[in-house]
Each structure stands twice: as C-alpha cells, then as structure tokens.
PDB file of N, CA and C in Angstrom:
ATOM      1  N   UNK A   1    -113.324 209.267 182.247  1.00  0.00           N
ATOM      2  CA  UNK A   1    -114.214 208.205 182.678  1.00  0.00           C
ATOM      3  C   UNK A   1    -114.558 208.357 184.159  1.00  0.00           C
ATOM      4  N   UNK A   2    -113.515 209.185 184.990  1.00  0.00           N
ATOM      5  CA  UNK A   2    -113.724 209.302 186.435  1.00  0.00           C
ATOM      6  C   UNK A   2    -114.990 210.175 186.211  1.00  0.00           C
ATOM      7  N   UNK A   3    -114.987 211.062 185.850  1.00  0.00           N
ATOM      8  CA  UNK A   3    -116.688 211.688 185.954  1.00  0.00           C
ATOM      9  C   UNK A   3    -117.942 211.457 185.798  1.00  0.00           C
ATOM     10  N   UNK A   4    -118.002 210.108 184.835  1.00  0.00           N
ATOM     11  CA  UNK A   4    -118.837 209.737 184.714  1.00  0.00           C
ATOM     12  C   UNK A   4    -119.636 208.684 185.575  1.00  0.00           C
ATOM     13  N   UNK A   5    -117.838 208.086 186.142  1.00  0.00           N
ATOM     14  CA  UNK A   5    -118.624 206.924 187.145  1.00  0.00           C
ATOM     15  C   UNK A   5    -119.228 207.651 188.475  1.00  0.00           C
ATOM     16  N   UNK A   6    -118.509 208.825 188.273  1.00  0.00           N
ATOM     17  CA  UNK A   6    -119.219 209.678 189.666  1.00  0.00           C
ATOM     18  C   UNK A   6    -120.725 210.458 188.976  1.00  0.00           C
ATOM     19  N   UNK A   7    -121.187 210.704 187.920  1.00  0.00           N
ATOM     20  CA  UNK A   7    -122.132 210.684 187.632  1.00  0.00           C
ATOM     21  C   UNK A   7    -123.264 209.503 187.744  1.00  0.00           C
ATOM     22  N   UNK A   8    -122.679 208.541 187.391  1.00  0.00           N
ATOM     23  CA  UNK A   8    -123.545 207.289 187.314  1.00  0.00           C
ATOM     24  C   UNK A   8    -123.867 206.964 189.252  1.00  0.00           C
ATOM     25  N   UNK A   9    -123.132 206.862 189.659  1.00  0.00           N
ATOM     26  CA  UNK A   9    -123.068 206.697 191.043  1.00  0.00           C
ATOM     27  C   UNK A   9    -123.995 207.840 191.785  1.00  0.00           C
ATOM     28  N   UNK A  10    -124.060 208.985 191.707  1.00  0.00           N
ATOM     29  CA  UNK A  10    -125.108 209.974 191.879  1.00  0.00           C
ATOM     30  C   UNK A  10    -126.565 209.878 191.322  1.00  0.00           C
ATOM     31  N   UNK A  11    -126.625 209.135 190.195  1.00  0.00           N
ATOM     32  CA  UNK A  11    -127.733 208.413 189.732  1.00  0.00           C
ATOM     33  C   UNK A  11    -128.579 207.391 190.662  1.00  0.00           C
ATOM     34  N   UNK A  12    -127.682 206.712 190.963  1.00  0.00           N
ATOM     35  CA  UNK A  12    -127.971 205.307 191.558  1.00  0.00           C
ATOM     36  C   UNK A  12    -128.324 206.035 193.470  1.00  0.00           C
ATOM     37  N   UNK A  13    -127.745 206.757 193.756  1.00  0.00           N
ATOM     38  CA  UNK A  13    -128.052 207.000 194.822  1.00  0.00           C
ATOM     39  C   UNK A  13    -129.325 207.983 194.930  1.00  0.00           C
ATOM     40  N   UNK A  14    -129.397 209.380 193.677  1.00  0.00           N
ATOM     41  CA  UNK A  14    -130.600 209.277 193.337  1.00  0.00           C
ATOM     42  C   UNK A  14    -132.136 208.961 193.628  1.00  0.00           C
ATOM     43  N   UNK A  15    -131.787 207.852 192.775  1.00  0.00           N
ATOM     44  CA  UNK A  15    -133.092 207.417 191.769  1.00  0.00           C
ATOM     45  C   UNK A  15    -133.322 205.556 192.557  1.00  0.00           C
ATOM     46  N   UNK A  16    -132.171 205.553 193.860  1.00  0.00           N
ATOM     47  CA  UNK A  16    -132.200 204.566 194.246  1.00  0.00           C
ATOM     48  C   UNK A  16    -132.468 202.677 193.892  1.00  0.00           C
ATOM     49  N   UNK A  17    -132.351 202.109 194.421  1.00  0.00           N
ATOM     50  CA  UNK A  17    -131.887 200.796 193.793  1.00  0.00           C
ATOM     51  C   UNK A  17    -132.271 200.057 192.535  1.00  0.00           C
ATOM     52  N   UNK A  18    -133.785 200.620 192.502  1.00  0.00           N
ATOM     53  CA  UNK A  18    -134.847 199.778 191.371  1.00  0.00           C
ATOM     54  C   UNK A  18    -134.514 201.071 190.036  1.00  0.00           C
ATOM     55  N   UNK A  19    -134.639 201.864 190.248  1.00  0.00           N
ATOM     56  CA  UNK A  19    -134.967 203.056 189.078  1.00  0.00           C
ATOM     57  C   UNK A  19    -133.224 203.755 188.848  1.00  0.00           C
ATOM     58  N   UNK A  20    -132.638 203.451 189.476  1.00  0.00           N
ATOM     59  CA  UNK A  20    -131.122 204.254 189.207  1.00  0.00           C
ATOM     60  C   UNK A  20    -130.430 203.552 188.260  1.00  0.00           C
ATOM     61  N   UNK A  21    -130.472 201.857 188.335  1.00  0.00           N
ATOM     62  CA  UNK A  21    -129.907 201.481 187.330  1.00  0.00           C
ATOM     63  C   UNK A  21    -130.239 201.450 185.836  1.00  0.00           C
ATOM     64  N   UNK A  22    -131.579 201.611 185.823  1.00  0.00           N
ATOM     65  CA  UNK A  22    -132.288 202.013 184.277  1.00  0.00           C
ATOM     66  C   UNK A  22    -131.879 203.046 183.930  1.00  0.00           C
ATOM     67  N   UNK A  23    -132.440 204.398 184.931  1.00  0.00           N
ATOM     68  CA  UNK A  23    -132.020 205.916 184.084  1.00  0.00           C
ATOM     69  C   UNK A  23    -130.532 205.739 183.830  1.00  0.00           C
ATOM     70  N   UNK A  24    -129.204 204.941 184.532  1.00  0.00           N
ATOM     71  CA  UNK A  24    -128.004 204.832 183.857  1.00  0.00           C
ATOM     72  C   UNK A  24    -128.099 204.620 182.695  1.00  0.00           C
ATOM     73  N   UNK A  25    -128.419 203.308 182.582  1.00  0.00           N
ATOM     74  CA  UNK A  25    -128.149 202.661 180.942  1.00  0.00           C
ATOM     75  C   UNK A  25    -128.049 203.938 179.975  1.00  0.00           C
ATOM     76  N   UNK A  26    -129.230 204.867 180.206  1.00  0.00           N
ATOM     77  CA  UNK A  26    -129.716 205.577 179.383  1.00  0.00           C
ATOM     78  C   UNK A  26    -128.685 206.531 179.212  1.00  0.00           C
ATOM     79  N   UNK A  27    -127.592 207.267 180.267  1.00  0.00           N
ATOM     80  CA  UNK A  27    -126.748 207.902 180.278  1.00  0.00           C
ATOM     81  C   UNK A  27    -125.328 207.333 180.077  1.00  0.00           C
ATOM     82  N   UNK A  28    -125.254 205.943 180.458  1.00  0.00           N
ATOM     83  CA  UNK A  28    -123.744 205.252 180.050  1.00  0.00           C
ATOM     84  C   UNK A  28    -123.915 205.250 178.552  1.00  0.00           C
ATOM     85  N   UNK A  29    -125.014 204.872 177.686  1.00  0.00           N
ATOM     86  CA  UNK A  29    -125.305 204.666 176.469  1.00  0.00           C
ATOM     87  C   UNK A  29    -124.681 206.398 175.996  1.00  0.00           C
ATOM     88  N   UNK A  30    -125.126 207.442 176.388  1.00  0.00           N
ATOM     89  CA  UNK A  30    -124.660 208.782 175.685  1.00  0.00           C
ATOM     90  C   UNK A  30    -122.872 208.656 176.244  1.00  0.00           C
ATOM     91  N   UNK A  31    -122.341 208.109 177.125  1.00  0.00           N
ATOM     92  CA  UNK A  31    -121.082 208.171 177.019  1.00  0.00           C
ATOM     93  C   UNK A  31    -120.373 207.541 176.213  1.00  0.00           C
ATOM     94  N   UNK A  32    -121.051 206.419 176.113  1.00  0.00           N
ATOM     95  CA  UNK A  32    -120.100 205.262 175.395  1.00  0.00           C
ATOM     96  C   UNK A  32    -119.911 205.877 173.913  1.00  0.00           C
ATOM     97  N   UNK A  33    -121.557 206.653 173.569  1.00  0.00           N
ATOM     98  CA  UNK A  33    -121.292 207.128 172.084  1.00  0.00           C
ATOM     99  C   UNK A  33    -120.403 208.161 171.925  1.00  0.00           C
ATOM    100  N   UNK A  34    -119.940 208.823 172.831  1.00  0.00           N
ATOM    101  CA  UNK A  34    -119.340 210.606 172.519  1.00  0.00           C
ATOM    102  C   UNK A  34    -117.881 209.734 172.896  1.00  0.00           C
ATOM    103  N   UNK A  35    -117.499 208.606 173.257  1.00  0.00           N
ATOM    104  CA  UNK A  35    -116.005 208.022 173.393  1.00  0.00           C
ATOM    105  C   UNK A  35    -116.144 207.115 172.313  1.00  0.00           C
ATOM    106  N   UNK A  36    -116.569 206.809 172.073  1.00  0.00           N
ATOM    107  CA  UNK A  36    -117.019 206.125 170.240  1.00  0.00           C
ATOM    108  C   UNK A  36    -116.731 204.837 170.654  1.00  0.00           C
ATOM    109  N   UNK A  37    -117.212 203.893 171.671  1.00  0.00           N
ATOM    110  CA  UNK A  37    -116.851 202.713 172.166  1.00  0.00           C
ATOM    111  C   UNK A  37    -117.867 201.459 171.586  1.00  0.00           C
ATOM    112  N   UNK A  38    -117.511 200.622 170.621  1.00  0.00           N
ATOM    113  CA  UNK A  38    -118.017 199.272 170.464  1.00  0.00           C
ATOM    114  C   UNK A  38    -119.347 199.234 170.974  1.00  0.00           C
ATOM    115  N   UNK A  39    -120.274 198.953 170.187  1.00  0.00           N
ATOM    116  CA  UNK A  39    -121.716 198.847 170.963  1.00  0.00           C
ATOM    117  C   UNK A  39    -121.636 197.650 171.683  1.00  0.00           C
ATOM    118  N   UNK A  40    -120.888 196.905 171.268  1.00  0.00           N
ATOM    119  CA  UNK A  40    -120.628 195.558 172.415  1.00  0.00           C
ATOM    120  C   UNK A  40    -120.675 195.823 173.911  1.00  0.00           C
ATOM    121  N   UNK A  41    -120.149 197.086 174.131  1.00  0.00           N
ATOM    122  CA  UNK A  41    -120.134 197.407 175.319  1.00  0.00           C
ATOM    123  C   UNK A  41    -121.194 197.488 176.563  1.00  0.00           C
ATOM    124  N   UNK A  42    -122.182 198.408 175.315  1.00  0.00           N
ATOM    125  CA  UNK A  42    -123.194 199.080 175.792  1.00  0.00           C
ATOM    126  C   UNK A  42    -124.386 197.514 175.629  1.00  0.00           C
ATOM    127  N   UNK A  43    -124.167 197.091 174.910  1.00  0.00           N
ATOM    128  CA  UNK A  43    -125.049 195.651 175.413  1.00  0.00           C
ATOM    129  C   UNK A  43    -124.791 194.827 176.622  1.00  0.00           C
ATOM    130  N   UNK A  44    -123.652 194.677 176.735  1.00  0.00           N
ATOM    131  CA  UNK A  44    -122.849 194.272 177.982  1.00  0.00           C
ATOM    132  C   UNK A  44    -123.568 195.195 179.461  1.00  0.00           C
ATOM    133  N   UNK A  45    -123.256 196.599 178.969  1.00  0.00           N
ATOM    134  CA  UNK A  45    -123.607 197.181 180.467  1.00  0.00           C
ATOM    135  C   UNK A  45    -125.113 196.991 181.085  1.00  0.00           C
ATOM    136  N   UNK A  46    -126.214 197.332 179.142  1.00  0.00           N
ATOM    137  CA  UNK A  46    -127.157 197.230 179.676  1.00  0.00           C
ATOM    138  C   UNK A  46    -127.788 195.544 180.276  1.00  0.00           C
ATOM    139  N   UNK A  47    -127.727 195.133 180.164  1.00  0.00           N
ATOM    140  CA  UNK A  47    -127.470 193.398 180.743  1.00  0.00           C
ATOM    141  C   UNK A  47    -127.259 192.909 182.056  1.00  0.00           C
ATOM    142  N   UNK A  48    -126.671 194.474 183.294  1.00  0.00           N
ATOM    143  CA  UNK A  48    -126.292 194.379 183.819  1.00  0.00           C
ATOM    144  C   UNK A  48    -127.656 194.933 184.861  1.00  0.00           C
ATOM    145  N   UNK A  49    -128.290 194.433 186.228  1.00  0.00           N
ATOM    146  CA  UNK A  49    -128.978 194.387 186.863  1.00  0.00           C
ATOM    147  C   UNK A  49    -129.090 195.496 188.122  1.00  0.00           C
ATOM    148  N   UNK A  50    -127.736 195.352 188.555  1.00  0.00           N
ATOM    149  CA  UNK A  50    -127.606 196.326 189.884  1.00  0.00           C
ATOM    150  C   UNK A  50    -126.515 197.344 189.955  1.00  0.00           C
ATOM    151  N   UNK A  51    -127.003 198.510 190.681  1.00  0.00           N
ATOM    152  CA  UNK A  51    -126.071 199.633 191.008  1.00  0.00           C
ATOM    153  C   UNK A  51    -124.325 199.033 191.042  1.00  0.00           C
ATOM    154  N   UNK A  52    -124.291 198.156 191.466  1.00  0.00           N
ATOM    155  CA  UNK A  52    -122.795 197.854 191.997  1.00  0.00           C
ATOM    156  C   UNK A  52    -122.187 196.795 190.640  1.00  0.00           C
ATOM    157  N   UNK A  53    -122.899 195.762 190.052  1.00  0.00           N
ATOM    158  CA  UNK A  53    -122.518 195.525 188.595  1.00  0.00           C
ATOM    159  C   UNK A  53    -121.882 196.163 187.872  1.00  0.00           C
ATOM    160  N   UNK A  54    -122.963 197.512 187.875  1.00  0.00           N
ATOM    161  CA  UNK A  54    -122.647 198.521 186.902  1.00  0.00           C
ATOM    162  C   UNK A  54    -121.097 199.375 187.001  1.00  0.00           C
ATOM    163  N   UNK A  55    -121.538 199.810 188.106  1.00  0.00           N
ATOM    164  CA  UNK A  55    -120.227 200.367 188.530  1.00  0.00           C
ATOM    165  C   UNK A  55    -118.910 199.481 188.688  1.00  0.00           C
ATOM    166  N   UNK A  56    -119.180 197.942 189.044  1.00  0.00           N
ATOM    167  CA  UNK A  56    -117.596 197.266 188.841  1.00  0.00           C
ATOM    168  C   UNK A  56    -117.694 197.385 187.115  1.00  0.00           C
ATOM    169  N   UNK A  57    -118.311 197.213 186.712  1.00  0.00           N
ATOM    170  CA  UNK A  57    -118.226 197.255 184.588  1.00  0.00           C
ATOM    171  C   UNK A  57    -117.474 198.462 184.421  1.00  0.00           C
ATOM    172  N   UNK A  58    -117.793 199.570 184.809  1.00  0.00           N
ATOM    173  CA  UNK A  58    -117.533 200.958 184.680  1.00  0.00           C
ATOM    174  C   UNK A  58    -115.813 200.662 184.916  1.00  0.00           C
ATOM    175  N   UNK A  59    -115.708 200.809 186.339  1.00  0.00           N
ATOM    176  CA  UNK A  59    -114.035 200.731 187.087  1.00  0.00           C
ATOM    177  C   UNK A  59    -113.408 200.089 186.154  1.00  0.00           C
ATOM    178  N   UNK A  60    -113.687 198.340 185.772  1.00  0.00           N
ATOM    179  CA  UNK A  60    -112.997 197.563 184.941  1.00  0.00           C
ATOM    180  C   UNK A  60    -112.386 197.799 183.647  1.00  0.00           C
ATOM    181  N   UNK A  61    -113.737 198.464 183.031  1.00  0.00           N
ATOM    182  CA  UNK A  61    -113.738 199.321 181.452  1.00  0.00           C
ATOM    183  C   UNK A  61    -112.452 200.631 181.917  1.00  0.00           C
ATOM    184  N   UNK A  62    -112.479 201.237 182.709  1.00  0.00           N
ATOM    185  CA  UNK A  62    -111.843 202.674 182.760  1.00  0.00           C
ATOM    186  C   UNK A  62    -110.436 201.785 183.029  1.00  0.00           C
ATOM    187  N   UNK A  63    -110.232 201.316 183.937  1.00  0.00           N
ATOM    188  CA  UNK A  63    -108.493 200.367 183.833  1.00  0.00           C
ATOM    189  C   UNK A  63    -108.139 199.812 182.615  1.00  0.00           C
ATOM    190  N   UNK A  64    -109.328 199.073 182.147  1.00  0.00           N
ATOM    191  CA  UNK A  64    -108.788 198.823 180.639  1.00  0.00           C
ATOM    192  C   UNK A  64    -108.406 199.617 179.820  1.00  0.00           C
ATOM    193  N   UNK A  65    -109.376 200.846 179.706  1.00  0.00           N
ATOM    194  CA  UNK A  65    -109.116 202.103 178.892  1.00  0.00           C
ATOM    195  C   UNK A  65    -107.433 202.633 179.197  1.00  0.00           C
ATOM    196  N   UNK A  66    -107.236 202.640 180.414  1.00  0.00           N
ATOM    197  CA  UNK A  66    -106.364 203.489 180.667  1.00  0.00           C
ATOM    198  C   UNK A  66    -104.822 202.400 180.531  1.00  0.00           C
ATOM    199  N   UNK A  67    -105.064 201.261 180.452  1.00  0.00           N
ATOM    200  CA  UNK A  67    -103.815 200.752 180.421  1.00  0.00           C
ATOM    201  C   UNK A  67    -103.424 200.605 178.837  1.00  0.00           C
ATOM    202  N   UNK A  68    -104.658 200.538 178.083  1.00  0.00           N
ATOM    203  CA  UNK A  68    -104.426 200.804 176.388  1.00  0.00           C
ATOM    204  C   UNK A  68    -103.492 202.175 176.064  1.00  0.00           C
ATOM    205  N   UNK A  69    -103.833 203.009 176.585  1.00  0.00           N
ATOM    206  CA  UNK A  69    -103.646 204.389 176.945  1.00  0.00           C
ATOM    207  C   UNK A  69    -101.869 204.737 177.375  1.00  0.00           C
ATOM    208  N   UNK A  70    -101.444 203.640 178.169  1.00  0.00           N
ATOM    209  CA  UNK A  70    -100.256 203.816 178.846  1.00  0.00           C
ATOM    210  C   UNK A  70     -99.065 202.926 177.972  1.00  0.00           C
TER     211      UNK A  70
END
C-alpha cells in the first residue's frame, strides 16, 4: 500500500490540485481491484474532494490493513 500512496501523491503533485484528485480515483479504483477490496471503499474514496482527504483515506485504510494483518 506504501507504493501506491506514493504513487497517488506523485499524481496529485502532478496533475496538481483540481485534476490530480480525479486522475487518482481512476488509479486507487485499479488498486483497490487487484487487492480485491469491498467496493465500499472505492465509493468512499471517490467521494472524497482533495489531494490531502485522499491521502488521509489512503494512510487510515493501510493501518487498518496492516493491523488486520498483525
């Protein structure tokens, strides 16, 4: 998940404030599917407005992931 938020974050800096968080959706959506995660999710993220939303969703989701994990 660390790669991706550093992907998404390279997006956003990018494609800057207005256009970075759209082309995400479009790429969190191909992650969420190849980790086979609840489309709940991906409604959730896309819902979400700004670069920094996104990315606290991201961090939050990856601690969650990882404490299921532990």
């Amino acid at each position: 998940m660390v790669s991706a938020i550093e992907h998404i974050t390279e997006i956003h800096q990018f494609y800057g404030a207005f256009m970075g968080p759209r082309f995400a959706r479009k790429h969190v959506g191909w992650y969420f599917e190849s980790m086979q995660l609840d489309r709940i999710f991906r409604s959730q993220f896309n819902a979400l407005q700004t670069a920094n939303e996104q990315l606290d969703f991201l961090n939050e989701l990856s601690l969650s992931l990882k404490a299921k994990v532990a």
